[in-house]
C-alpha atoms as a PDB file:
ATOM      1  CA  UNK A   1     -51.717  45.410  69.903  1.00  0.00           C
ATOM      2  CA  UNK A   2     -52.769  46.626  66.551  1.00  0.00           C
ATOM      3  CA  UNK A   3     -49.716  45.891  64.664  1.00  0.00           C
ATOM      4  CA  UNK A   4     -48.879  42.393  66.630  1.00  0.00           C
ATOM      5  CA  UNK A   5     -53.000  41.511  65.154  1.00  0.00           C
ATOM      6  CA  UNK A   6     -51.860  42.875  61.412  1.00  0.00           C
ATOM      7  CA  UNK A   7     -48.785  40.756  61.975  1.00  0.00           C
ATOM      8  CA  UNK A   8     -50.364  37.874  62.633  1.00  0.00           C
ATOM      9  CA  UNK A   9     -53.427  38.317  60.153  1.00  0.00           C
ATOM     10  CA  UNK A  10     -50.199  38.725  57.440  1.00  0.00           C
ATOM     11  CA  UNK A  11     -48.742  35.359  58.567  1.00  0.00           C
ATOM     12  CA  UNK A  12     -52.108  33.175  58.072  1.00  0.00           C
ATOM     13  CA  UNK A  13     -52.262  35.010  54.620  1.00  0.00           C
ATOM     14  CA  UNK A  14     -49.227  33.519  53.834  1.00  0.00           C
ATOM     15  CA  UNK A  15     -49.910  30.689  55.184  1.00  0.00           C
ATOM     16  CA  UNK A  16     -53.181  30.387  53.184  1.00  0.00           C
ATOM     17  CA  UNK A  17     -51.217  31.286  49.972  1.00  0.00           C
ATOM     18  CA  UNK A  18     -48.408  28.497  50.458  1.00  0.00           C
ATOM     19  CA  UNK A  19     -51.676  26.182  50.935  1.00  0.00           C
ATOM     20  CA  UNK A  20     -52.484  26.334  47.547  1.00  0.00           C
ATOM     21  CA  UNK A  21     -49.005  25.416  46.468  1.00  0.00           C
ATOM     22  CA  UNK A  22     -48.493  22.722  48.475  1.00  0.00           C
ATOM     23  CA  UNK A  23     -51.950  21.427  49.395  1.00  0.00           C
ATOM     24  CA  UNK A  24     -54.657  21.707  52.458  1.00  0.00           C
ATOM     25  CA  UNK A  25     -52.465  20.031  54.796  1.00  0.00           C
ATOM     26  CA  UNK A  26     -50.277  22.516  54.845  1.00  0.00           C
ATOM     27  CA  UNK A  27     -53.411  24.655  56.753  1.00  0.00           C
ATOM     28  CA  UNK A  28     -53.351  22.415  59.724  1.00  0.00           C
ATOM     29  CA  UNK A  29     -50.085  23.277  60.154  1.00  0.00           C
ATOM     30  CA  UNK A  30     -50.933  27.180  59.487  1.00  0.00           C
ATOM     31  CA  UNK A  31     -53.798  26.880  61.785  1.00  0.00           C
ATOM     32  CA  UNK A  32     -51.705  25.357  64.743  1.00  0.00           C
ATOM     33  CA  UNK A  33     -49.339  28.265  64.249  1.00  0.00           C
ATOM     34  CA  UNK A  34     -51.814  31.340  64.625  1.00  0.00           C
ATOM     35  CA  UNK A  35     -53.170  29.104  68.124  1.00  0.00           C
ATOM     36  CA  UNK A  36     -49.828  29.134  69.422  1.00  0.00           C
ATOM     37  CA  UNK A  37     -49.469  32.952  68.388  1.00  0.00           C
ATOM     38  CA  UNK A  38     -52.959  33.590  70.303  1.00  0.00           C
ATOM     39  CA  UNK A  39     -52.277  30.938  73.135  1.00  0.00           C
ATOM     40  CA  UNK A  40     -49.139  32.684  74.155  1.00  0.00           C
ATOM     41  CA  UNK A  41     -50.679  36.098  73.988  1.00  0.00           C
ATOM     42  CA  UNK A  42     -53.092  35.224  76.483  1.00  0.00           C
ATOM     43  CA  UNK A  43     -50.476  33.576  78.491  1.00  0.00           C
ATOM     44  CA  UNK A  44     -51.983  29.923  78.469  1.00  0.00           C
ATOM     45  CA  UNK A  45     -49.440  27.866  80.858  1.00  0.00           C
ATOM     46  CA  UNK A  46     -48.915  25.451  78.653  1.00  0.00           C
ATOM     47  CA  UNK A  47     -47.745  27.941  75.914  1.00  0.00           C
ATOM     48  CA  UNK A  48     -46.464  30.405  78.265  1.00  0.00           C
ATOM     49  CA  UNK A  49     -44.350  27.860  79.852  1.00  0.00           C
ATOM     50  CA  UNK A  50     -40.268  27.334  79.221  1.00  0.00           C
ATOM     51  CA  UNK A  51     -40.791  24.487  77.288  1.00  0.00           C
ATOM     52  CA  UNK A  52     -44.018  25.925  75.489  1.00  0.00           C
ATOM     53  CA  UNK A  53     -42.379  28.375  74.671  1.00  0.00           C
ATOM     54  CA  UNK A  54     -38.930  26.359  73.048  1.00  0.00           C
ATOM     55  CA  UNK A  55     -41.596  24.619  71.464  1.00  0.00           C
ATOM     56  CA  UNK A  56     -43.513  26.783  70.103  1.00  0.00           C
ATOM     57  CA  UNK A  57     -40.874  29.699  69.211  1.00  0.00           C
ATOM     58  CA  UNK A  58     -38.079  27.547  68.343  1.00  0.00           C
ATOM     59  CA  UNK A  59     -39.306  23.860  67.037  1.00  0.00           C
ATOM     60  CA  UNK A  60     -42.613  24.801  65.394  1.00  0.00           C
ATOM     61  CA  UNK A  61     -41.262  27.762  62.807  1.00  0.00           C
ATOM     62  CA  UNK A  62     -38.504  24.724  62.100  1.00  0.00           C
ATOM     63  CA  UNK A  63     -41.138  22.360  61.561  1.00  0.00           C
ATOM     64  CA  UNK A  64     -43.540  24.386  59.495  1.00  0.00           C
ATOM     65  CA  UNK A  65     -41.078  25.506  57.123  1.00  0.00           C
ATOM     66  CA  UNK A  66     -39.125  22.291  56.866  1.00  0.00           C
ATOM     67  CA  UNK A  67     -42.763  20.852  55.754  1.00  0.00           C
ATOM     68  CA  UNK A  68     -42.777  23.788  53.456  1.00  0.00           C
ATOM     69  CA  UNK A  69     -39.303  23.027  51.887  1.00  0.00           C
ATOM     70  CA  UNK A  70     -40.003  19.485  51.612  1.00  0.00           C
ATOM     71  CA  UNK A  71     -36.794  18.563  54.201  1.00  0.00           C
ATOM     72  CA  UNK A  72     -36.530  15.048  55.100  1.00  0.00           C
ATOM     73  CA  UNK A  73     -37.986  14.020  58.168  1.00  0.00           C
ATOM     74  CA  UNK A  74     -34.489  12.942  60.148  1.00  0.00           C
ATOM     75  CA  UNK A  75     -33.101  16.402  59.506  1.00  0.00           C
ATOM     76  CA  UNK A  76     -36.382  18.433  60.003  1.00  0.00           C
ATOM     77  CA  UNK A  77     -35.977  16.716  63.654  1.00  0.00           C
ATOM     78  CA  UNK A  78     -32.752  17.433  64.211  1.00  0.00           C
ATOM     79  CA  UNK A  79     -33.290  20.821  63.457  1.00  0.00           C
ATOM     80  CA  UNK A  80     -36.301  21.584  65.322  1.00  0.00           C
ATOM     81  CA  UNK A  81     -34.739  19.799  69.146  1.00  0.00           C
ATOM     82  CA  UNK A  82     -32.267  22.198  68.038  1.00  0.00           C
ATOM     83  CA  UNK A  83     -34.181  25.159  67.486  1.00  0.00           C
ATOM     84  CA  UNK A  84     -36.460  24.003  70.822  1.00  0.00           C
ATOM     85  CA  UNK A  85     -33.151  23.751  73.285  1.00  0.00           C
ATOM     86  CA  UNK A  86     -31.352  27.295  71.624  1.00  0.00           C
ATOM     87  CA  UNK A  87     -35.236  28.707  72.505  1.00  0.00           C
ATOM     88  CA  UNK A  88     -35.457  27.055  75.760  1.00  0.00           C
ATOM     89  CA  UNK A  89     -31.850  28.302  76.809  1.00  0.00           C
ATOM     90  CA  UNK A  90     -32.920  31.522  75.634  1.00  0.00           C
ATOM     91  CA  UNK A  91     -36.132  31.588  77.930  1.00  0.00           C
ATOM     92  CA  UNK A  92     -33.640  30.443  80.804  1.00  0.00           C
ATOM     93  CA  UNK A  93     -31.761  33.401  80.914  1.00  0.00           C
ATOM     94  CA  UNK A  94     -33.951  36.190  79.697  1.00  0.00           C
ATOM     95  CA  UNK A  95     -36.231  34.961  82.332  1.00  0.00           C
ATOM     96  CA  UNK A  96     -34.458  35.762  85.905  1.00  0.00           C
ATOM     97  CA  UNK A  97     -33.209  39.139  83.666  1.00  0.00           C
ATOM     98  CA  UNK A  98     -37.011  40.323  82.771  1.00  0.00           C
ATOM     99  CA  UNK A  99     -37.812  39.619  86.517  1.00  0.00           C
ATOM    100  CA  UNK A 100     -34.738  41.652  87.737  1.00  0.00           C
ATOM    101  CA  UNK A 101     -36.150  44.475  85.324  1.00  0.00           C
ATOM    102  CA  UNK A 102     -39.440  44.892  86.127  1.00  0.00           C
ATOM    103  CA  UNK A 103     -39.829  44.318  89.516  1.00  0.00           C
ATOM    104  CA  UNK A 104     -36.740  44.443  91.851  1.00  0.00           C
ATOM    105  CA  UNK A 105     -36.522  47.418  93.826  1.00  0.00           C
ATOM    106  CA  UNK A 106     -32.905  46.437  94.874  1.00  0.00           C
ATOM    107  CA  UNK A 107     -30.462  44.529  94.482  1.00  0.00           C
ATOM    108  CA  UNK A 108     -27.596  44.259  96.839  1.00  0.00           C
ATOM    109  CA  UNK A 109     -24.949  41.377  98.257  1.00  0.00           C
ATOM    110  CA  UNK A 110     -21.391  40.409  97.718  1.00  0.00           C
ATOM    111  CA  UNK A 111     -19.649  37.430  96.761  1.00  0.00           C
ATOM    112  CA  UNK A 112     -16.587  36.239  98.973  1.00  0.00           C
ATOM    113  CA  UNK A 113     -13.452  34.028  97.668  1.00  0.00           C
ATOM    114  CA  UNK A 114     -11.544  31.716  99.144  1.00  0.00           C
ATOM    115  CA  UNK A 115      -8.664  34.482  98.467  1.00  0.00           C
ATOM    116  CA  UNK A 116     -10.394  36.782 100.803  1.00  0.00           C
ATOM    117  CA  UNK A 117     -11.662  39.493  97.713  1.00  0.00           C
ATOM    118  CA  UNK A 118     -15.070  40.251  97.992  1.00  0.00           C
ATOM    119  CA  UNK A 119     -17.259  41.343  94.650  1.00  0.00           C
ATOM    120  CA  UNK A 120     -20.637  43.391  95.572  1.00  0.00           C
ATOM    121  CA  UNK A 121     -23.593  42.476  93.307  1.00  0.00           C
ATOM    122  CA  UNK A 122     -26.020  44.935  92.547  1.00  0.00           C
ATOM    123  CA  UNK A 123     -28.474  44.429  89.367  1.00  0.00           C
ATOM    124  CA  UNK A 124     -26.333  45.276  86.797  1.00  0.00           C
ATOM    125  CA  UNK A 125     -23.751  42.766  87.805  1.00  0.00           C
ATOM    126  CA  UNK A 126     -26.108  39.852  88.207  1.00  0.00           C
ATOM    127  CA  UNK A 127     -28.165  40.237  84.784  1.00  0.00           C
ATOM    128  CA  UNK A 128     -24.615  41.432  82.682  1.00  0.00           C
ATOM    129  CA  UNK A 129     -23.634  37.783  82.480  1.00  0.00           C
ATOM    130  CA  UNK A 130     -27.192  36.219  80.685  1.00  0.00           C
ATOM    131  CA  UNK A 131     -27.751  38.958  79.021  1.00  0.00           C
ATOM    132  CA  UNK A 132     -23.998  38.433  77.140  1.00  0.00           C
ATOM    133  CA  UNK A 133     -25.049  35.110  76.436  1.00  0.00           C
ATOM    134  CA  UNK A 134     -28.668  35.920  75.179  1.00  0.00           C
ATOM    135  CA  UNK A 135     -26.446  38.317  72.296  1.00  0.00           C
ATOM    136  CA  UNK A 136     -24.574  35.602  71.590  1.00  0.00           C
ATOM    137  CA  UNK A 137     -27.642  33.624  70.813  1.00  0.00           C
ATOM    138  CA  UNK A 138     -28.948  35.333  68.488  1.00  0.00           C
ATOM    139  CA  UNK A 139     -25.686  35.873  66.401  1.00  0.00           C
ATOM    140  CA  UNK A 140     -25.461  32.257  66.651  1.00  0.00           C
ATOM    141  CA  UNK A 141     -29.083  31.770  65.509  1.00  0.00           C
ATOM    142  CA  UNK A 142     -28.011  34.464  62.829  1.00  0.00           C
ATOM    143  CA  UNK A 143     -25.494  32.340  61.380  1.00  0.00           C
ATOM    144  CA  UNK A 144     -26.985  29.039  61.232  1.00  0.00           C
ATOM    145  CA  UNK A 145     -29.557  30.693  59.330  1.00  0.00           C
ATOM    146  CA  UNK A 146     -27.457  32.523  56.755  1.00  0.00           C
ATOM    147  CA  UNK A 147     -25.419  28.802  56.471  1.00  0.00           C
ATOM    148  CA  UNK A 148     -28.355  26.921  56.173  1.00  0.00           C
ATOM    149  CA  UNK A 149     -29.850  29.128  53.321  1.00  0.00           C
ATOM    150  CA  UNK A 150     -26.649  29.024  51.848  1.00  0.00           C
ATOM    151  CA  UNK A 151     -26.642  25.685  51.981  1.00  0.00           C
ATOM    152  CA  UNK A 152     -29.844  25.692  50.467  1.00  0.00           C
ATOM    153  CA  UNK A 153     -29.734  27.535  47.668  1.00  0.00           C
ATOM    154  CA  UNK A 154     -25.203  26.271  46.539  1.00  0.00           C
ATOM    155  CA  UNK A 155     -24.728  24.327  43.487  1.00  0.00           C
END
């Protein structure tokens, strides 16, 4: 708890600091991000939700630094539904995965095809698929990054 408070204390410094480059209004924008930070932390719904949370985890930090940057408007948008649905597809399969985790005590079935096989499931089996995909997010999320500072910062 500690370090997630220092965290956040460090993030409305620099928040502050980039306010006096780039004006005051930039502080709304710091001040809606430490709410979220708190909001979600004490699990408000509308925060704590799948769409608060694309929203806040994936649109917001796209927003707040595009305003930071100075992006234009049309691509600060387009990146921030994109940041928002990567987020929200994240959400949609760590979810069932977390729940799985922490509080099945078993997990048992099979799966029958038409050519007569039969596949058991057990927990393993039924979070191995999203949690392949949730890897691949983030490499994907890695790269974008890397090729949009890249593209950033080319002559």
């Amino acid at each position: 708890m500690r370090a997630r408070s220092l965290a956040l204390i460090g993030a409305v410094a620099l928040g502050v600091i980039a306010a006096s480059q780039l004006g005051p209004w930039f502080l709304a924008l710091v001040a809606v991000g430490a709410l979220l930070v708190v909001s979600y932390g004490l699990e408000i719904p509308i925060v704590h939700s799948d769409v608060g949370f694309a929203l806040a985890w994936g649109g917001f930090p796209v927003v707040a630094s595009a305003a930071a940057n100075g992006a234009p408007l049309l691509a600060t948008a387009a990146a921030a539904i994109g940041a928002s649905l990567l987020s929200h597809a994240q959400r949609r399969l760590s979810t069932p995965v977390r729940r799985i985790r922490r509080k099945a005590d078993q997990v048992s079935g099979s799966v029958r095809y038409r050519d007569g096989t039969v596949e058991q499931i057990d927990a393993a089996r039924l979070i191995g698929a999203p949690e392949a995909g949730l890897r691949l997010l983030w490499l994907a999320m890695l790269a974008l990054s890397i090729g949009a500072l890249v593209a950033r910062w080319s002559v």
